[in-house]
C-alpha atoms as a PDB file:
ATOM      1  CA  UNK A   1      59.410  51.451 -28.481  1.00  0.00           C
ATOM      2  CA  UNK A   2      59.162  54.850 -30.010  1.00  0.00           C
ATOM      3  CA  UNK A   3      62.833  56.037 -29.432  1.00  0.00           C
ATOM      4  CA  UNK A   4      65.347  55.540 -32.866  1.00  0.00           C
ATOM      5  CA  UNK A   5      69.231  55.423 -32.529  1.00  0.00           C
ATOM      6  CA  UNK A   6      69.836  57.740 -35.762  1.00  0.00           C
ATOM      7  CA  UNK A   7      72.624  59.766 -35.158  1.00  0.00           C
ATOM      8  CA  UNK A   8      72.898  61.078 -39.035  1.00  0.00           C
ATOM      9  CA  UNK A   9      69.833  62.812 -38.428  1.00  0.00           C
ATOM     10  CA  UNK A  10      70.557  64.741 -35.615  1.00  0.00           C
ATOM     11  CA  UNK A  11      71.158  68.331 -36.608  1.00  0.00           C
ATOM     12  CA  UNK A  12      74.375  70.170 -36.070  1.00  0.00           C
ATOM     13  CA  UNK A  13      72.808  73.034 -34.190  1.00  0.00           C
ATOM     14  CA  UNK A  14      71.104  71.338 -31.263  1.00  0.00           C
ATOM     15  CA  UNK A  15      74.367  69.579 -30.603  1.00  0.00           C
ATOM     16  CA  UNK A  16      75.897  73.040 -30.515  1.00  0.00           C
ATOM     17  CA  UNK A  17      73.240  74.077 -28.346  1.00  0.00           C
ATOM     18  CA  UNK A  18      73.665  71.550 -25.749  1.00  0.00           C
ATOM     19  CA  UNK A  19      77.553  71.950 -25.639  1.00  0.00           C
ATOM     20  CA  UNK A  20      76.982  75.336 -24.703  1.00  0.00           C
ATOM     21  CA  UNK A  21      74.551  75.211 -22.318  1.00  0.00           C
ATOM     22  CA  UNK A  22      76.513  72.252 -20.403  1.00  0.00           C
ATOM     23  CA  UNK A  23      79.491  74.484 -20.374  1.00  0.00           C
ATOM     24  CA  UNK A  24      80.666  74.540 -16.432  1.00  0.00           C
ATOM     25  CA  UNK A  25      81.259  77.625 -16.837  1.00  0.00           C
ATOM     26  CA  UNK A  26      77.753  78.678 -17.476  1.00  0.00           C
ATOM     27  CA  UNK A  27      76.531  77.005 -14.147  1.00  0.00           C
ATOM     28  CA  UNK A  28      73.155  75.538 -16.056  1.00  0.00           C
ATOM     29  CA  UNK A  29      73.904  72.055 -15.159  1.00  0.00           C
ATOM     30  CA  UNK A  30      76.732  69.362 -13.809  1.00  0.00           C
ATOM     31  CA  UNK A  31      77.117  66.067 -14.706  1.00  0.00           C
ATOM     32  CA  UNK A  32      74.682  64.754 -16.651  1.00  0.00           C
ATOM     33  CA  UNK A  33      71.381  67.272 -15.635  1.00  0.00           C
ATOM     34  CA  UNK A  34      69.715  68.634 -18.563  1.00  0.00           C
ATOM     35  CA  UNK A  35      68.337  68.235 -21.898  1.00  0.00           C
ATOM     36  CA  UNK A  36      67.493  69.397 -25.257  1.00  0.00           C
ATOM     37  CA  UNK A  37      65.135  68.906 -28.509  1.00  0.00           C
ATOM     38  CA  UNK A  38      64.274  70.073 -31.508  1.00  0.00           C
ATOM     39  CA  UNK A  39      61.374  69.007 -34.107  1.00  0.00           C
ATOM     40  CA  UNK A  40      62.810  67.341 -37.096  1.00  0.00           C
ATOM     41  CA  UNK A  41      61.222  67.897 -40.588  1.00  0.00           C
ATOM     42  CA  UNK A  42      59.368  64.418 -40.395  1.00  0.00           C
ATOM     43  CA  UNK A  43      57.788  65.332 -37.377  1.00  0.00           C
ATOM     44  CA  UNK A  44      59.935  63.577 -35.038  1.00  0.00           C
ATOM     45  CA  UNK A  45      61.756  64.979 -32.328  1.00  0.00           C
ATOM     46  CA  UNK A  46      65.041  64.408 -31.555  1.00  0.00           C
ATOM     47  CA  UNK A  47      66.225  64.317 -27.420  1.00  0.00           C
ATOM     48  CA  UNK A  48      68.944  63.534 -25.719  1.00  0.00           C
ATOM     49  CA  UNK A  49      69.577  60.720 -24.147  1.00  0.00           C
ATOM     50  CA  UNK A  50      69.312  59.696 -20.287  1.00  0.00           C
ATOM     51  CA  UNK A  51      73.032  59.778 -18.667  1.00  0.00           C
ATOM     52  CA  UNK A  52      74.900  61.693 -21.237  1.00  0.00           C
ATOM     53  CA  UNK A  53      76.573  65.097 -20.297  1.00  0.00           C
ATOM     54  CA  UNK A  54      75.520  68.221 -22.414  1.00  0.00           C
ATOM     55  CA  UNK A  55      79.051  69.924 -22.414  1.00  0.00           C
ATOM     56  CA  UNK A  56      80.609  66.876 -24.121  1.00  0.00           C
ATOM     57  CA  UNK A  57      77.451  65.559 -26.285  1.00  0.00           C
ATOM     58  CA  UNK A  58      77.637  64.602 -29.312  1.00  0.00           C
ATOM     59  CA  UNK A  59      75.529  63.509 -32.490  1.00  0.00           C
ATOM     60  CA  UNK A  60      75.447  60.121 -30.624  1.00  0.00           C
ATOM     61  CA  UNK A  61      74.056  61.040 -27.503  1.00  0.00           C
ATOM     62  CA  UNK A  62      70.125  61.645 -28.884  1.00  0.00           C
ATOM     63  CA  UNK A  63      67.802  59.788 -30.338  1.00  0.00           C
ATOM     64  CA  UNK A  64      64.849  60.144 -32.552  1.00  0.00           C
ATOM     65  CA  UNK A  65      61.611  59.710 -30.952  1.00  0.00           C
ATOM     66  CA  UNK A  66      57.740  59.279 -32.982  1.00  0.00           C
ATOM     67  CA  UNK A  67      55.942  61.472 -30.204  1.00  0.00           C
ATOM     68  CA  UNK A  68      52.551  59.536 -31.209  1.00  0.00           C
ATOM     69  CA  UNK A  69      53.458  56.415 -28.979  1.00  0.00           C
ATOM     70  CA  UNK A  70      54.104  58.686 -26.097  1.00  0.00           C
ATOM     71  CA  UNK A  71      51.210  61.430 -26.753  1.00  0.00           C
ATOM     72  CA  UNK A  72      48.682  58.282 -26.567  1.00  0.00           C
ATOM     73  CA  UNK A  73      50.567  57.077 -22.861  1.00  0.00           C
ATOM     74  CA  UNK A  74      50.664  60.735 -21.444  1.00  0.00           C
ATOM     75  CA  UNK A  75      47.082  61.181 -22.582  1.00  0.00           C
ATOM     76  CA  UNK A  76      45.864  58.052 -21.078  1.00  0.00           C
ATOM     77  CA  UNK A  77      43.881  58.819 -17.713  1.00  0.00           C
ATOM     78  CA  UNK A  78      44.246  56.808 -14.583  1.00  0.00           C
ATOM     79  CA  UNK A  79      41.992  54.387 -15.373  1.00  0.00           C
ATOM     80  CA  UNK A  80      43.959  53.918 -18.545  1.00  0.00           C
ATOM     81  CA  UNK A  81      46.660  51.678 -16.291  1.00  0.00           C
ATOM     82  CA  UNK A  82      49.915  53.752 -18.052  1.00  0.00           C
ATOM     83  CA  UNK A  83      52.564  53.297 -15.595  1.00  0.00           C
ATOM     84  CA  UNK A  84      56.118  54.759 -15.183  1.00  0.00           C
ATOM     85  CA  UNK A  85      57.642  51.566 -16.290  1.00  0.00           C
ATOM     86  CA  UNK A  86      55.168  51.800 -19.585  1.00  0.00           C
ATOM     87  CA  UNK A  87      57.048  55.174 -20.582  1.00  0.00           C
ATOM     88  CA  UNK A  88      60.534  53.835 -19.370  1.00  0.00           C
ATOM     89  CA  UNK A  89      59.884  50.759 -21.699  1.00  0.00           C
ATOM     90  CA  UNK A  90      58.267  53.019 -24.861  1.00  0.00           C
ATOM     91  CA  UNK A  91      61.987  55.338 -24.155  1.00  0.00           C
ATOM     92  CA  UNK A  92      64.363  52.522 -24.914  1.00  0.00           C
ATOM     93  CA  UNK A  93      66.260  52.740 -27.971  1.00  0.00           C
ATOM     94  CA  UNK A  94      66.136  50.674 -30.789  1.00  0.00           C
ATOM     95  CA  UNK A  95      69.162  49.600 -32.476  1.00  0.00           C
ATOM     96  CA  UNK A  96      71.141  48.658 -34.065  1.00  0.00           C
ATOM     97  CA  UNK A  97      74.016  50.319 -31.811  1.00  0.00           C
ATOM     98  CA  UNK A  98      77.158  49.496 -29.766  1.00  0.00           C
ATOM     99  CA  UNK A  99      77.574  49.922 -26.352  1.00  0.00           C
ATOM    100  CA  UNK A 100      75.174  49.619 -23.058  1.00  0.00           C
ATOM    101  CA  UNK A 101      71.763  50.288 -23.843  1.00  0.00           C
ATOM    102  CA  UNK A 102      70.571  53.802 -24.694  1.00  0.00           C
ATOM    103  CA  UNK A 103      67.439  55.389 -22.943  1.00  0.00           C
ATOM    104  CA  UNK A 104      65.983  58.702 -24.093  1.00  0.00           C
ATOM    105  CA  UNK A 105      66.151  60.965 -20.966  1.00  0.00           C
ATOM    106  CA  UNK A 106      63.040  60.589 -17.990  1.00  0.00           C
ATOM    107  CA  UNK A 107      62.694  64.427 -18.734  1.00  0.00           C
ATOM    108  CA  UNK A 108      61.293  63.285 -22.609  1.00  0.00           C
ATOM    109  CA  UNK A 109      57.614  64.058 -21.764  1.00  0.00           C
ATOM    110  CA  UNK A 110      58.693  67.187 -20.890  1.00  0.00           C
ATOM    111  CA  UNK A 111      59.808  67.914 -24.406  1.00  0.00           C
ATOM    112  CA  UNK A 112      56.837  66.216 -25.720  1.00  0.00           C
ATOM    113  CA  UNK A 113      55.104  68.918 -23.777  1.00  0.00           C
ATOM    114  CA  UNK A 114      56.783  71.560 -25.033  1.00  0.00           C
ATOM    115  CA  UNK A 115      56.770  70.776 -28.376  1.00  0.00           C
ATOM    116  CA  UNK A 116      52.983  69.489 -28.960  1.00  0.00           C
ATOM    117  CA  UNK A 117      50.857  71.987 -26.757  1.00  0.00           C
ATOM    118  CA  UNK A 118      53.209  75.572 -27.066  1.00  0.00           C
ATOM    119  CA  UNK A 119      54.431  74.898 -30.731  1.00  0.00           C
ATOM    120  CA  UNK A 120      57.989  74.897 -29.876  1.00  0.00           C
ATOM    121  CA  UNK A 121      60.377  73.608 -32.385  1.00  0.00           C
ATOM    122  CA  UNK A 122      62.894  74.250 -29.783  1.00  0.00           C
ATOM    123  CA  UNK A 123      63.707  73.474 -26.250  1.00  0.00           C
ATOM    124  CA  UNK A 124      66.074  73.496 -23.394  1.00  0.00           C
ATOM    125  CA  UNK A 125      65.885  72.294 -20.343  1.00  0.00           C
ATOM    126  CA  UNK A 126      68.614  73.137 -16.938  1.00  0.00           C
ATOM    127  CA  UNK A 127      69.035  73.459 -13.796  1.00  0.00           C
ATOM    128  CA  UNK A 128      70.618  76.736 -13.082  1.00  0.00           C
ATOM    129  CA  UNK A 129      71.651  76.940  -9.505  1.00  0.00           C
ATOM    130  CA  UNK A 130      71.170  80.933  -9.250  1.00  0.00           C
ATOM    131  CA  UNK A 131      67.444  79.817 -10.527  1.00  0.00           C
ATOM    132  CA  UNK A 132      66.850  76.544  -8.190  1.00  0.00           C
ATOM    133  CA  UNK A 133      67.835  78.224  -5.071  1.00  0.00           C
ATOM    134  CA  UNK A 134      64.568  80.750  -5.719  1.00  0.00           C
ATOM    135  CA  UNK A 135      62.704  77.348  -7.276  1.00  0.00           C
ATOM    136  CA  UNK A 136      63.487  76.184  -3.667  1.00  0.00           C
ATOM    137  CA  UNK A 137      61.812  78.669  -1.672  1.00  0.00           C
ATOM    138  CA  UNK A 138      58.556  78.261   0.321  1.00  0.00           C
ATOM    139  CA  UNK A 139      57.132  81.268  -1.890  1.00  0.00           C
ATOM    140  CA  UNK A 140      59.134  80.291  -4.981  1.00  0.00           C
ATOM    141  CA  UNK A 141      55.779  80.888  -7.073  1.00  0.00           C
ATOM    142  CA  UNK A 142      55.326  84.706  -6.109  1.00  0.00           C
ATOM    143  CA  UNK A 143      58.649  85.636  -6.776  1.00  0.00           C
ATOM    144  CA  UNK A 144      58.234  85.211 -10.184  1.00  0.00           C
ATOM    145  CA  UNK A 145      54.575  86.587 -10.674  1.00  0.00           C
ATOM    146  CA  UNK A 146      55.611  89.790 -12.064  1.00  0.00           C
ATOM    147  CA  UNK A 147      58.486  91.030 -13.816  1.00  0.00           C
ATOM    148  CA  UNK A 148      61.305  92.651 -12.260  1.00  0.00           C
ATOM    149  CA  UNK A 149      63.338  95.165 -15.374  1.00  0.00           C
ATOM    150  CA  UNK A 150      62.271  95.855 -18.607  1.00  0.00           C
ATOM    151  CA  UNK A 151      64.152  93.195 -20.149  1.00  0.00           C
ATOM    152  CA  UNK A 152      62.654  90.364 -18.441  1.00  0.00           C
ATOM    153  CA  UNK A 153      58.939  91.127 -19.358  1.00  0.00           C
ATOM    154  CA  UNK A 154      60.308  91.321 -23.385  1.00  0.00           C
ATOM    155  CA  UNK A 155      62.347  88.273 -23.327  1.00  0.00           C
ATOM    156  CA  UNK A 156      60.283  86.164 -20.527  1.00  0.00           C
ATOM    157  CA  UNK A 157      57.272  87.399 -20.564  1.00  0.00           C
ATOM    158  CA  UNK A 158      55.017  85.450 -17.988  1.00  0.00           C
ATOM    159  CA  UNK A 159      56.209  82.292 -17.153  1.00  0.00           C
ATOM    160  CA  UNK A 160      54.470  78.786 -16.439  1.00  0.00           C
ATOM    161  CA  UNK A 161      54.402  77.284 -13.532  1.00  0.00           C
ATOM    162  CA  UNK A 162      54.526  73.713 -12.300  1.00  0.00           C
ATOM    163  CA  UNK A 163      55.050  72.831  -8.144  1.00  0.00           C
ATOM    164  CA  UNK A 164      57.267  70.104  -7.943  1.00  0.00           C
ATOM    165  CA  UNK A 165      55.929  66.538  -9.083  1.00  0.00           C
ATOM    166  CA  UNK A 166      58.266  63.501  -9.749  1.00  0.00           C
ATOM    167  CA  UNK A 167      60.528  63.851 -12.709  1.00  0.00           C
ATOM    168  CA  UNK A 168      58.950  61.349 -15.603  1.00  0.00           C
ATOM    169  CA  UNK A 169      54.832  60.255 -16.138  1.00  0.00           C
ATOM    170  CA  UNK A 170      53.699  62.938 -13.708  1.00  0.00           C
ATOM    171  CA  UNK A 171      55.739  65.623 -14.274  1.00  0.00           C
ATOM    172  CA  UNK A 172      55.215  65.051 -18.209  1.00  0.00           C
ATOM    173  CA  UNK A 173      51.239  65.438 -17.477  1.00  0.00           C
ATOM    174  CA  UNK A 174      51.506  68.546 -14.821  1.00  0.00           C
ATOM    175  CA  UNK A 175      53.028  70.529 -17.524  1.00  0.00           C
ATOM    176  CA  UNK A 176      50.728  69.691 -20.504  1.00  0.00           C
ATOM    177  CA  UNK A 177      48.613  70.971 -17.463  1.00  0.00           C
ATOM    178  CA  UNK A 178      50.592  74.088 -16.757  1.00  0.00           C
ATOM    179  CA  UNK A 179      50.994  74.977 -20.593  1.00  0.00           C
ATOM    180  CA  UNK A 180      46.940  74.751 -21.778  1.00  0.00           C
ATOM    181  CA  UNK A 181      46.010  76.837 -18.641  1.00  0.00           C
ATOM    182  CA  UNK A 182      48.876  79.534 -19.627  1.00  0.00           C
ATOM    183  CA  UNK A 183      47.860  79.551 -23.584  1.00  0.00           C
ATOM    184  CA  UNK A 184      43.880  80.313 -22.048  1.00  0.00           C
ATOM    185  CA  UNK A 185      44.683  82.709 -19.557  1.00  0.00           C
ATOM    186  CA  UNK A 186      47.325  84.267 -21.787  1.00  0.00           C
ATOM    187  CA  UNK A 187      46.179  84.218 -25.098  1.00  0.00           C
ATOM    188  CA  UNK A 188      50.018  82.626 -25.767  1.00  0.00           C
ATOM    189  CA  UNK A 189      52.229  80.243 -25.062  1.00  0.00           C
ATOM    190  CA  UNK A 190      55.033  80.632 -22.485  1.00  0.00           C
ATOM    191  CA  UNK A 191      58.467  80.423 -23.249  1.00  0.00           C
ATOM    192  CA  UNK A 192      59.470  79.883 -20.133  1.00  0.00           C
ATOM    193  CA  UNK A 193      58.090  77.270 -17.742  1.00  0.00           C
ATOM    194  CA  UNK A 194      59.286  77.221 -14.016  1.00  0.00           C
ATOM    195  CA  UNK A 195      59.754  73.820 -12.075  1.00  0.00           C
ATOM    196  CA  UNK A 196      59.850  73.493  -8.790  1.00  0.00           C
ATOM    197  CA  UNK A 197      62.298  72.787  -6.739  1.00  0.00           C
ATOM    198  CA  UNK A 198      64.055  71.349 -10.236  1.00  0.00           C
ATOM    199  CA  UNK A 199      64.727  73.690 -12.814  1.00  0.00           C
ATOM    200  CA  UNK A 200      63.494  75.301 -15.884  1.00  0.00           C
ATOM    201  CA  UNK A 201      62.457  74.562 -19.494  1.00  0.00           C
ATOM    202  CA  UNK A 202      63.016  77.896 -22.017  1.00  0.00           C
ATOM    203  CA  UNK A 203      60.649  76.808 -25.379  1.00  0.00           C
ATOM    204  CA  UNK A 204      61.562  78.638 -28.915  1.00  0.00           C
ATOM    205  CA  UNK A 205      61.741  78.450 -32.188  1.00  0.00           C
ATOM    206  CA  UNK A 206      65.261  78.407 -32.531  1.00  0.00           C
ATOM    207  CA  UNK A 207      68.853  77.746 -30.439  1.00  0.00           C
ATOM    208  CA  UNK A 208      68.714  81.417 -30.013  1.00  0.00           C
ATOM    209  CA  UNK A 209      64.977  82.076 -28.716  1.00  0.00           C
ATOM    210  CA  UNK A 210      65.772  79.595 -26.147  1.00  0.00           C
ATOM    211  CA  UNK A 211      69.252  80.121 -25.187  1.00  0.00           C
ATOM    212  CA  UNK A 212      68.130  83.763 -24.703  1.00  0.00           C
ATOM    213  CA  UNK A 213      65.631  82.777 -22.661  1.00  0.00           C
ATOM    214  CA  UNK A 214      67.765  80.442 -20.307  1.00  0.00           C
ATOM    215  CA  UNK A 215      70.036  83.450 -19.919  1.00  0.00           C
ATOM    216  CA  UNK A 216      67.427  85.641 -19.287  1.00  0.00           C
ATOM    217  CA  UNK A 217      65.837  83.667 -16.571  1.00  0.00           C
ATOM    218  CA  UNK A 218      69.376  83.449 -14.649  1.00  0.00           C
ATOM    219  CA  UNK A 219      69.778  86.846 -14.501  1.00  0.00           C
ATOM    220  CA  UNK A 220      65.996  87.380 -13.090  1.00  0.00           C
ATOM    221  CA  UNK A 221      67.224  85.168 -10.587  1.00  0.00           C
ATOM    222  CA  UNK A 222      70.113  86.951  -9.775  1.00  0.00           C
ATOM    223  CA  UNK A 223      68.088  90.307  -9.610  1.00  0.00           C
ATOM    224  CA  UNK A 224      65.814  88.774  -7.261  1.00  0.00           C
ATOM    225  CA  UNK A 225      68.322  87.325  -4.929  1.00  0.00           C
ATOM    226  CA  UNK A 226      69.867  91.089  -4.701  1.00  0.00           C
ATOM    227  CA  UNK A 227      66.427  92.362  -4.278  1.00  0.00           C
ATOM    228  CA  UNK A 228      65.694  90.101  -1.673  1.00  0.00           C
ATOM    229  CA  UNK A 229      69.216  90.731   0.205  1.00  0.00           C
ATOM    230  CA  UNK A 230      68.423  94.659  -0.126  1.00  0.00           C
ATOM    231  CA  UNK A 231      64.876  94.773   1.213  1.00  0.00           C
ATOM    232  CA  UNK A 232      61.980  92.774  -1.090  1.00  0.00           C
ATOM    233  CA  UNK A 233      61.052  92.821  -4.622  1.00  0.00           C
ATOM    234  CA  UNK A 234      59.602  95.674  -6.406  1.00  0.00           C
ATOM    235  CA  UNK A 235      57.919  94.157  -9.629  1.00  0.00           C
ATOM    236  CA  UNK A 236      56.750  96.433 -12.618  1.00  0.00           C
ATOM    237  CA  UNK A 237      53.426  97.620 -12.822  1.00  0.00           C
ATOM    238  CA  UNK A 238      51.619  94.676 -14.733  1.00  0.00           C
ATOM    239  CA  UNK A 239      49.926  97.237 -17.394  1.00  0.00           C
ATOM    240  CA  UNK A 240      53.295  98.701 -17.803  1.00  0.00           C
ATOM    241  CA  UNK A 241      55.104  95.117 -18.511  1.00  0.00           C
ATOM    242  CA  UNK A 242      52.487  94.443 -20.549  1.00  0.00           C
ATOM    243  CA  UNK A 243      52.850  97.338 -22.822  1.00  0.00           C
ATOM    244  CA  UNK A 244      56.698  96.766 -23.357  1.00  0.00           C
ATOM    245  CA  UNK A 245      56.449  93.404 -23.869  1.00  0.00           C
ATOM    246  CA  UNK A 246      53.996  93.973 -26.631  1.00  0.00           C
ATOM    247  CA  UNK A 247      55.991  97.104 -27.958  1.00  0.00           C
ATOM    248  CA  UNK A 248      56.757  96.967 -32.097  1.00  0.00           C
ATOM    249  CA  UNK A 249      60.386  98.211 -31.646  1.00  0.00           C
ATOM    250  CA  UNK A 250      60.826  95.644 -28.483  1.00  0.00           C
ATOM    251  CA  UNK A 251      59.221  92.937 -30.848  1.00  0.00           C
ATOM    252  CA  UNK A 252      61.930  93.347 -33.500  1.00  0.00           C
ATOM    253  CA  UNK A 253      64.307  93.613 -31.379  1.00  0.00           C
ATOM    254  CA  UNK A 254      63.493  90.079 -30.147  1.00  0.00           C
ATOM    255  CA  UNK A 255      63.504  88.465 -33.540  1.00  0.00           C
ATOM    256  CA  UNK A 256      67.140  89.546 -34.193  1.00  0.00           C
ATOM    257  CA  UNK A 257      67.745  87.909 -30.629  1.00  0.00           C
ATOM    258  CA  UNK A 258      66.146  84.695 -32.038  1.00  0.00           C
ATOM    259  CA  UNK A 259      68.030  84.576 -35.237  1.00  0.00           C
ATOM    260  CA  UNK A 260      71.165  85.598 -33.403  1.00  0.00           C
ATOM    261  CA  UNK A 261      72.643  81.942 -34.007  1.00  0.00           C
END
């Protein structure tokens, strides 16, 4: 088991953070969708856990997981025999705790992801339905190959992309898959990574970066879906979004967005 019920070390800010992205009224999530992490000093992670909501979380609804346990089972090939029920056993929780027993959440590798190949500290992942109704599309990958407003190339930039593959082992591999090929082909990491018919994960190094960056995404969504309704898409001129995005003025301005909380 690599999973740790220690609710005195999980910080005050990520349980902010997932209150407020569960809100209802923010339409990110219902019942218990979602997740979030953030690295701890020690090099853990903390997560939270499978079948609690975000709008009510609190400190007792992560756990603290050692990612090495989990690195060496994602990294194992096919021949290495890791199965689904291997990770599901290595995300129990230890004790000692009251209550039914405590899982860390199927989307875990996900955040393992995140953290260990783009050098998040951060990360937050939803379901937006303005977002999964475009994620649902038979050319859900094109719509999002170029940006749409200024905005959304400074704050997005170009986002990952992973087709839909079964929440858990798989999905956990496809996007350490979908994260080295972005870092090579960008020179950077994403901080946004698109899922398939399922949702989105926004990476940061703070509440802030990645709350920004979940907003951000729904209203490129919502753009989109008017731009679709009004005649088709008409995406900025990649040198231009380029340019912006890599703009001194436009690069300070999204620092003070990331150290907004």
């Amino acid at each position: 088991m690599s999973a740790l019920w220690k609710p005195d070390a999980v910080p005050p800010g990520l349980v902010g953070l997932t209150r407020r992205l569960g809100d209802p009224s923010a339409d990110l999530v219902v019942l218990a969708e979602g997740n979030t992490s953030m690295r701890l000093t020690d090099g853990t992670f903390a997560v939270k856990t499978s079948g609690a909501r975000m709008d009510t979380a609190d400190e007792k609804d992560f756990v603290v997981v050692d990612p090495q346990e989990l690195l060496e089972l994602m990294r194992g090939g096919p021949g290495a025999g890791t199965t689904q029920d291997d990770v599901t056993e290595a995300l129990a929780v230890e004790g000692p705790y009251e209550g039914p027993r405590r899982r860390a959440s199927v989307e875990t590798l996900v955040h393992l992801a995140a953290l260990e190949y783009a050098g998040a500290t951060w990360v937050a992942h939803t379901h937006p339905t303005a977002v999964v109704g475009l994620l649902a599309c038979p050319s859900a990958e094109d719509l999002w190959q170029a940006p749409l407003f200024p905005d959304e190339a400074v704050v997005l930039g170009r986002p990952a992309w992973v087709p839909y593959t079964p929440p858990g082992l798989e999905l956990g591999r496809a996007v350490v898959e979908s994260l080295v090929r972005h870092r090579e082909e960008e020179g950077v990491p994403p901080r946004l990574v698109l899922l398939g018919n399922h949702g989105i994960v926004a990476l940061g190094q703070s509440a802030a970066e990645v709350e920004a960056v979940t907003a951000m995404c729904v209203k490129a969504a919502r753009v989109r879906s008017v731009a679709l309704g009004a005649g088709g898409l008409a995406p900025l001129d990649a040198s231009h979004a380029a340019a912006l995005a890599g703009r001194g003025d436009e690069a300070e301005r999204w620092a003070r967005l990331g150290a907004a909380r």
